[in-house]
Protein backbone atom coordinates (compact mmCIF):
# COMPACT_ATOMS: atom_id res chain seq x y z
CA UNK A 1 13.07 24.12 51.32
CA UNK A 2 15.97 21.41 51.43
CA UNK A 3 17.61 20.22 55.09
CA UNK A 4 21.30 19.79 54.97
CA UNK A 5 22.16 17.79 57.72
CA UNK A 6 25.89 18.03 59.38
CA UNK A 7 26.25 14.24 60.79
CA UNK A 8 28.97 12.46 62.90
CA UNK A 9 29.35 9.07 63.83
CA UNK A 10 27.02 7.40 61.48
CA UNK A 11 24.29 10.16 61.50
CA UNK A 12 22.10 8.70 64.65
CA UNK A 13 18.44 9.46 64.90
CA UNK A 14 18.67 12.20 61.71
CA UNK A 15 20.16 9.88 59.71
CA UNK A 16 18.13 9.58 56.24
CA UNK A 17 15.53 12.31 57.57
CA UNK A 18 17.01 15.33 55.08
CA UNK A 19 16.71 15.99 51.74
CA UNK A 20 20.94 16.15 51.68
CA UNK A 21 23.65 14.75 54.44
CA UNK A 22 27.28 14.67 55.50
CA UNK A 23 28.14 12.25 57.70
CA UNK A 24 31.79 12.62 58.78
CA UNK A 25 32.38 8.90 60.26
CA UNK A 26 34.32 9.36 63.55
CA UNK A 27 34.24 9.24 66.87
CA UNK A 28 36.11 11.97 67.89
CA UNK A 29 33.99 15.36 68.26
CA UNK A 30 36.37 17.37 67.37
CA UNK A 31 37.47 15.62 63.99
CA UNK A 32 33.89 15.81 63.27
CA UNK A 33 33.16 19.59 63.82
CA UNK A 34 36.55 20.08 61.69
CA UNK A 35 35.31 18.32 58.48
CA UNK A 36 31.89 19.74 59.06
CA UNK A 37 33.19 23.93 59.17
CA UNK A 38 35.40 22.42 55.83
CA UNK A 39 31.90 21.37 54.27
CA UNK A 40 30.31 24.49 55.01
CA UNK A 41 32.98 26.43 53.62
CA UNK A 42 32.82 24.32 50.56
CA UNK A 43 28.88 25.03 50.11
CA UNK A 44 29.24 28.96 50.79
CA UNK A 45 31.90 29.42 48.05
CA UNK A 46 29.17 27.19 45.84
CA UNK A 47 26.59 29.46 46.73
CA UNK A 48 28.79 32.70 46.27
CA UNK A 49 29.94 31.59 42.68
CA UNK A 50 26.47 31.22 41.65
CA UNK A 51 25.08 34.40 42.85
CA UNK A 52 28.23 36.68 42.69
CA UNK A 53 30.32 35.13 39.26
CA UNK A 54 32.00 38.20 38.54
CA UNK A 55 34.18 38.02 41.66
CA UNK A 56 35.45 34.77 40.41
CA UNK A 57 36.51 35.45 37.09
């Protein structure tokens, strides 16, 4: 099983420890969280065109 890691301000301790990583480079908490939900809805739409490709036709 892969480990996508959701990162902020330069990834910390986790940095480098999973297989994939986003590391949003801020400070601010919320910026971070913001980009991160944006990732994740990028990766679900990924995953739903490969498994469901008729709905995106």
């Amino acid at each position: 099983m892969g480990v996508l890691l959701l990162l902020g301000k330069g990834g910390g301790y986790l940095n480098g420890k999973g297989l994939h990583q986003i590391i949003v480079p801020s400070e601010t908490t919320e910026r971070i969280q913001e980009i991160h939900m944006l990732a994740l809805h990028v990766v679900i739409e990924g995953v739903e065109r490969t498994l469901f490709p008729e709905n995106y036709v």
